[in-house]
PDB file of N, CA and C in Angstrom:
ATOM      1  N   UNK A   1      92.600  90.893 115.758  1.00  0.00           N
ATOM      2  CA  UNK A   1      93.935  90.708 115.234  1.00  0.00           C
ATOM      3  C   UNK A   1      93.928  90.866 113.724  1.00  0.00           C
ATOM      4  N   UNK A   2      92.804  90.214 112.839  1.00  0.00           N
ATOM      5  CA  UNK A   2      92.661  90.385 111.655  1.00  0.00           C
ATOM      6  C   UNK A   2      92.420  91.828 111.096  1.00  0.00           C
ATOM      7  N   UNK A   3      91.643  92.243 111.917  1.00  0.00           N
ATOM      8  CA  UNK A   3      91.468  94.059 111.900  1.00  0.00           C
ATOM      9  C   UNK A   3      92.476  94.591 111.518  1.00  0.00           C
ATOM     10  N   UNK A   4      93.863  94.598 112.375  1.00  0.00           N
ATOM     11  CA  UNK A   4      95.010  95.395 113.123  1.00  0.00           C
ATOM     12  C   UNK A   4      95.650  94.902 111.198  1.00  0.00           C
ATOM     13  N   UNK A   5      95.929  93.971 111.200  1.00  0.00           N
ATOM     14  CA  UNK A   5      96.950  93.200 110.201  1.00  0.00           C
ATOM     15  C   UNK A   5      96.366  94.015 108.602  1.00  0.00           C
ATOM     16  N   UNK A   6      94.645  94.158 108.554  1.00  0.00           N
ATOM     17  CA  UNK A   6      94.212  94.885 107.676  1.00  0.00           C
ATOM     18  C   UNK A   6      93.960  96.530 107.557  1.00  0.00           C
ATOM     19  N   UNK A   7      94.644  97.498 108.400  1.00  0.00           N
ATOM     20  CA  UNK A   7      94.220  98.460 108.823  1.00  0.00           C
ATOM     21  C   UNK A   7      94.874  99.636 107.514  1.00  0.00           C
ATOM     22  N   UNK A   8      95.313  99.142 106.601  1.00  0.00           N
ATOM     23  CA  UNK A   8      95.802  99.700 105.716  1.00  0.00           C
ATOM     24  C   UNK A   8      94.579  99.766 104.193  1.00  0.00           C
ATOM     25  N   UNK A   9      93.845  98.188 104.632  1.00  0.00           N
ATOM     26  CA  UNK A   9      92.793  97.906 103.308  1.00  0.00           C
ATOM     27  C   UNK A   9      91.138  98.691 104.377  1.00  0.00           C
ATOM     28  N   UNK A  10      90.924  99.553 104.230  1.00  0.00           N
ATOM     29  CA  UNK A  10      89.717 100.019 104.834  1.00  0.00           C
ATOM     30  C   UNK A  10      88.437  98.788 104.463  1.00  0.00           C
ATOM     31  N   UNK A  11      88.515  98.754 103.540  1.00  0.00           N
ATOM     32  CA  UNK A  11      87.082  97.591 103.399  1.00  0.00           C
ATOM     33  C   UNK A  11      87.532  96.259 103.912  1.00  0.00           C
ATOM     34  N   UNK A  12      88.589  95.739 104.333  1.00  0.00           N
ATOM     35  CA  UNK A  12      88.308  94.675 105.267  1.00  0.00           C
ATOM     36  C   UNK A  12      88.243  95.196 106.633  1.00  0.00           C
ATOM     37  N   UNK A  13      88.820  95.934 106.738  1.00  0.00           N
ATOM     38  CA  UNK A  13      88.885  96.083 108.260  1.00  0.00           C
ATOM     39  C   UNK A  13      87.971  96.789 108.289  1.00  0.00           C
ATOM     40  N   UNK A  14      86.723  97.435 107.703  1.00  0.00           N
ATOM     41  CA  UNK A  14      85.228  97.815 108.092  1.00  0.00           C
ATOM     42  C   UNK A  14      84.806  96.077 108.511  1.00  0.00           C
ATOM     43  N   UNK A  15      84.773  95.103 107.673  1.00  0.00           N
ATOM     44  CA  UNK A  15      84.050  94.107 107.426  1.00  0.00           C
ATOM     45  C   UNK A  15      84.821  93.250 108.304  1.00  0.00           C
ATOM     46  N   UNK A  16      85.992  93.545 109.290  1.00  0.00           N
ATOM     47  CA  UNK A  16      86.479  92.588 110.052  1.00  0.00           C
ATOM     48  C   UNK A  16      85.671  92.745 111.580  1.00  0.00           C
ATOM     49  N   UNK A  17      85.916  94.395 112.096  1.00  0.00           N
ATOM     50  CA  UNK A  17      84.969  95.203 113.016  1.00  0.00           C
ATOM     51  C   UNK A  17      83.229  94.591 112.637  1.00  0.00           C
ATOM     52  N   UNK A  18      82.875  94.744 111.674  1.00  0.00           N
ATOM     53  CA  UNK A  18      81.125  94.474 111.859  1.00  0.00           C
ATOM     54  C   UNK A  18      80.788  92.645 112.423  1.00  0.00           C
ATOM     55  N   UNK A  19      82.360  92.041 111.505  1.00  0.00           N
ATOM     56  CA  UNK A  19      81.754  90.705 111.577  1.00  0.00           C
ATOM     57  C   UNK A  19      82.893  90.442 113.465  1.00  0.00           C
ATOM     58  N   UNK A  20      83.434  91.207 114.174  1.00  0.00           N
ATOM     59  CA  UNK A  20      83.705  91.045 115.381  1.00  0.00           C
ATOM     60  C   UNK A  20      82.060  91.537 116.230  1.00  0.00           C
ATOM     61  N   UNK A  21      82.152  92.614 116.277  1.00  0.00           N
ATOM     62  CA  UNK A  21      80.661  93.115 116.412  1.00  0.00           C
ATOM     63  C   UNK A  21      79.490  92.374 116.281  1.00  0.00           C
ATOM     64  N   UNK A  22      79.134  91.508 114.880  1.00  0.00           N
ATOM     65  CA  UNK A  22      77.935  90.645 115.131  1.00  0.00           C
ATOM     66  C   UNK A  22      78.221  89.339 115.779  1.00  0.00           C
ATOM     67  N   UNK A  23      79.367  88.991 116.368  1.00  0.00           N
ATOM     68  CA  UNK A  23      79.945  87.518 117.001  1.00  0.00           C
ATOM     69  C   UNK A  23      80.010  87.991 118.075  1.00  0.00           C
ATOM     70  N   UNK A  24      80.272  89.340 118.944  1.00  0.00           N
ATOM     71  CA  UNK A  24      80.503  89.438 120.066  1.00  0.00           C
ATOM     72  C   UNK A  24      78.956  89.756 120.608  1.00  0.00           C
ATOM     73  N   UNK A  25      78.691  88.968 122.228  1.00  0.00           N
ATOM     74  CA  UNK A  25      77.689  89.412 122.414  1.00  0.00           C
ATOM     75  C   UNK A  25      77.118  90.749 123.146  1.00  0.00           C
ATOM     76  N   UNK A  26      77.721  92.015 122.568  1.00  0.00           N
ATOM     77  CA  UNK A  26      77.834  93.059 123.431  1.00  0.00           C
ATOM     78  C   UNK A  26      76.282  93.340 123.173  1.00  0.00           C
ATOM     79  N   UNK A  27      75.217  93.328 122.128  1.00  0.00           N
ATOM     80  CA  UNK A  27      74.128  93.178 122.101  1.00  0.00           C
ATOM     81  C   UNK A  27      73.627  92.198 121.477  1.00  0.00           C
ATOM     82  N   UNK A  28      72.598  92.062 122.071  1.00  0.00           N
ATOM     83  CA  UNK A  28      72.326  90.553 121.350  1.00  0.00           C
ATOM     84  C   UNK A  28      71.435  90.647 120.112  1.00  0.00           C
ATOM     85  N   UNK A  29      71.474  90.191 119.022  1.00  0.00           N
ATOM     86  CA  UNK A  29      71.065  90.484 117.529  1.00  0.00           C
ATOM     87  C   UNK A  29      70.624  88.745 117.629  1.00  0.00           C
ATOM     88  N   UNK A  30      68.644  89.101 117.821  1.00  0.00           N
ATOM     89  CA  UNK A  30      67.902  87.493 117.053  1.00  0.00           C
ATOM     90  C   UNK A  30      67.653  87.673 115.941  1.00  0.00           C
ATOM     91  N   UNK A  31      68.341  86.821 115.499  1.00  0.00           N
ATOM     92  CA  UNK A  31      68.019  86.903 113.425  1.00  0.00           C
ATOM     93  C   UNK A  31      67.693  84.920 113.611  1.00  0.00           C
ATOM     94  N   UNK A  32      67.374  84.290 114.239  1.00  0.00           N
ATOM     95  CA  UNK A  32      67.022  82.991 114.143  1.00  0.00           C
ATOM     96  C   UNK A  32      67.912  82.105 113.906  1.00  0.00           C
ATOM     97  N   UNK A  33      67.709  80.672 114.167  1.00  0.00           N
ATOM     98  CA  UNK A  33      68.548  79.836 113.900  1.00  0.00           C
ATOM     99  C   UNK A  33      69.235  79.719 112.299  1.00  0.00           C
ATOM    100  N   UNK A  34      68.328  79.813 111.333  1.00  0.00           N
ATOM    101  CA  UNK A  34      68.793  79.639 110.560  1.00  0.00           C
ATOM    102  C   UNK A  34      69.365  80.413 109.604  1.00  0.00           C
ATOM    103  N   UNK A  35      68.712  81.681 109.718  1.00  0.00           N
ATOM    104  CA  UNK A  35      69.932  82.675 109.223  1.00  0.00           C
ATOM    105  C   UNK A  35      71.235  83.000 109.958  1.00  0.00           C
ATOM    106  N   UNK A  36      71.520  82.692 111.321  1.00  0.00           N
ATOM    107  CA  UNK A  36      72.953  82.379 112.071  1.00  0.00           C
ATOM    108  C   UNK A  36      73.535  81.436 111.616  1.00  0.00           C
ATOM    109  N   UNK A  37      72.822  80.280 111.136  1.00  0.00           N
ATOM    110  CA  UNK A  37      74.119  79.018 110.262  1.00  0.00           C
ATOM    111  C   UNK A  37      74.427  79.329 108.581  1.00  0.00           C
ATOM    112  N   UNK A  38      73.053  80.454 107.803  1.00  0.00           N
ATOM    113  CA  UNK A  38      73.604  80.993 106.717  1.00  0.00           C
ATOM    114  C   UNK A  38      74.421  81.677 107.064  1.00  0.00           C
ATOM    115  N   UNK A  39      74.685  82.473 107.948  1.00  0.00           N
ATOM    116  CA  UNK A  39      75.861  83.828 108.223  1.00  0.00           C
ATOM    117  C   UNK A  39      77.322  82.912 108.679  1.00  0.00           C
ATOM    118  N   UNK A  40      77.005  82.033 109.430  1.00  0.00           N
ATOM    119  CA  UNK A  40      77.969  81.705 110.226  1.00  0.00           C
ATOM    120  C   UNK A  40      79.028  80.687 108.455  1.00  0.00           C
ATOM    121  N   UNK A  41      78.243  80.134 107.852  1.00  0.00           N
ATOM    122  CA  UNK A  41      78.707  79.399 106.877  1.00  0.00           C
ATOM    123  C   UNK A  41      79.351  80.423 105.547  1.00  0.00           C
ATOM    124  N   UNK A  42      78.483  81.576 105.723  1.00  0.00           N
ATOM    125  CA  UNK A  42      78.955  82.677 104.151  1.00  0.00           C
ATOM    126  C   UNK A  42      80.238  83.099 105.306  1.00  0.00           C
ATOM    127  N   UNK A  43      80.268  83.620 106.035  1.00  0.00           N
ATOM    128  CA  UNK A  43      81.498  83.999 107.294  1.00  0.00           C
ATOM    129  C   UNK A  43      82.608  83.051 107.093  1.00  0.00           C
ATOM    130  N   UNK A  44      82.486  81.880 106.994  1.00  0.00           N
ATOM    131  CA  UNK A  44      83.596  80.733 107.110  1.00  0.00           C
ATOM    132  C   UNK A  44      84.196  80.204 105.649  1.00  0.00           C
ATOM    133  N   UNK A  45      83.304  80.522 104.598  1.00  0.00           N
ATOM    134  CA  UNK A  45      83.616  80.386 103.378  1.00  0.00           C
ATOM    135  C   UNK A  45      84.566  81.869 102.837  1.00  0.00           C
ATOM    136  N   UNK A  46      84.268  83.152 103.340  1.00  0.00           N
ATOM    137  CA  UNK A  46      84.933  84.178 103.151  1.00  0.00           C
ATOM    138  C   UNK A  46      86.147  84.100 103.863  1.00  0.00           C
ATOM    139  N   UNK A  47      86.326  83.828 104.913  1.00  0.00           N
ATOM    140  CA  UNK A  47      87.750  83.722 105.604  1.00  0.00           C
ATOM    141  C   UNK A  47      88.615  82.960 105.403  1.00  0.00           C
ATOM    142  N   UNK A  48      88.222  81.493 104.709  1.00  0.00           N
ATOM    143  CA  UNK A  48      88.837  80.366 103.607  1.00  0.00           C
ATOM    144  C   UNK A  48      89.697  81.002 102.610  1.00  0.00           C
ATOM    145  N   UNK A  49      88.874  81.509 101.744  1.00  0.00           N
ATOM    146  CA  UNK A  49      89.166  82.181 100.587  1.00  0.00           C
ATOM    147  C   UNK A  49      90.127  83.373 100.960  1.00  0.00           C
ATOM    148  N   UNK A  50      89.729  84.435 102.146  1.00  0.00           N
ATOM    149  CA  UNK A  50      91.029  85.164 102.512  1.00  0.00           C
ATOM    150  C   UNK A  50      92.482  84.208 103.089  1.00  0.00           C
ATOM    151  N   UNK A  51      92.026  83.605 103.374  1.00  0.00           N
ATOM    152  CA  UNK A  51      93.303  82.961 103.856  1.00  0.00           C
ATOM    153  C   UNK A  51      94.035  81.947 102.428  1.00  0.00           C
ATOM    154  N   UNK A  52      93.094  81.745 101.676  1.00  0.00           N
ATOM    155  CA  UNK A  52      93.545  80.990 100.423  1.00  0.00           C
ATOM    156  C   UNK A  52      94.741  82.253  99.895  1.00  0.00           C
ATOM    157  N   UNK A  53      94.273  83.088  99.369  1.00  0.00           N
ATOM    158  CA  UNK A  53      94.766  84.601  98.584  1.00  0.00           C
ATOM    159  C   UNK A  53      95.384  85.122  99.711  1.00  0.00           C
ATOM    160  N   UNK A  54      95.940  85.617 100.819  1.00  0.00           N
ATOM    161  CA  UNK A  54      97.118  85.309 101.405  1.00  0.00           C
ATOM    162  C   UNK A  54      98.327  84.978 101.057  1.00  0.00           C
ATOM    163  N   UNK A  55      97.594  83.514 101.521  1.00  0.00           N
ATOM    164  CA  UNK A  55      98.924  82.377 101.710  1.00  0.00           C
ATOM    165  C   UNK A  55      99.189  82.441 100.087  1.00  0.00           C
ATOM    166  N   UNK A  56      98.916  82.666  99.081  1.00  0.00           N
ATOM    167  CA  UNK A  56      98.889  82.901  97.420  1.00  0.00           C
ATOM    168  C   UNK A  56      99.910  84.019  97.409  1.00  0.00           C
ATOM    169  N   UNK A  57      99.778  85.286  97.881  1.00  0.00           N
ATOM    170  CA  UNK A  57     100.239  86.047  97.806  1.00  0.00           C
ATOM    171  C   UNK A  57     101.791  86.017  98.740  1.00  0.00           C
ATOM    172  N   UNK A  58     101.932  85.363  99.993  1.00  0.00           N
ATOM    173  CA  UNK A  58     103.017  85.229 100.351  1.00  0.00           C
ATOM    174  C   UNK A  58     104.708  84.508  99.509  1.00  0.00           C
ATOM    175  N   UNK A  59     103.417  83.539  98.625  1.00  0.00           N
ATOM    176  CA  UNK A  59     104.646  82.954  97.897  1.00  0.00           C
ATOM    177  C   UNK A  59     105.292  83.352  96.322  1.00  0.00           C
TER     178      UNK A  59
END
């Protein structure tokens, strides 16, 4: 959905596709526990911040 909404900014919607792609388990990618909670945490801090600058920009 985030893809579709960005399909105008090419560099998110590359980076929306890779980060659907490394969450979906169509292959499975072992990178270990603990680089999955660095990814999963830099992932959740970037989508904060998009959604901060957004909701910034709506008003």
């Amino acid at each position: 959905m985030l893809a579709y909404q960005y399909k105008n900014n090419h560099t998110l919607l590359v980076i929306f596709i890779s980060l659907a792609l490394l969450f979906q388990p169509f292959i499975k990618i072992a990178l270990g526990r603990t680089l999955w909670n660095i990814i999963d945490v830099v992932v959740a801090i970037f989508l904060l911040i998009l959604l901060k600058v957004e909701h910034k920009d709506e008003k």
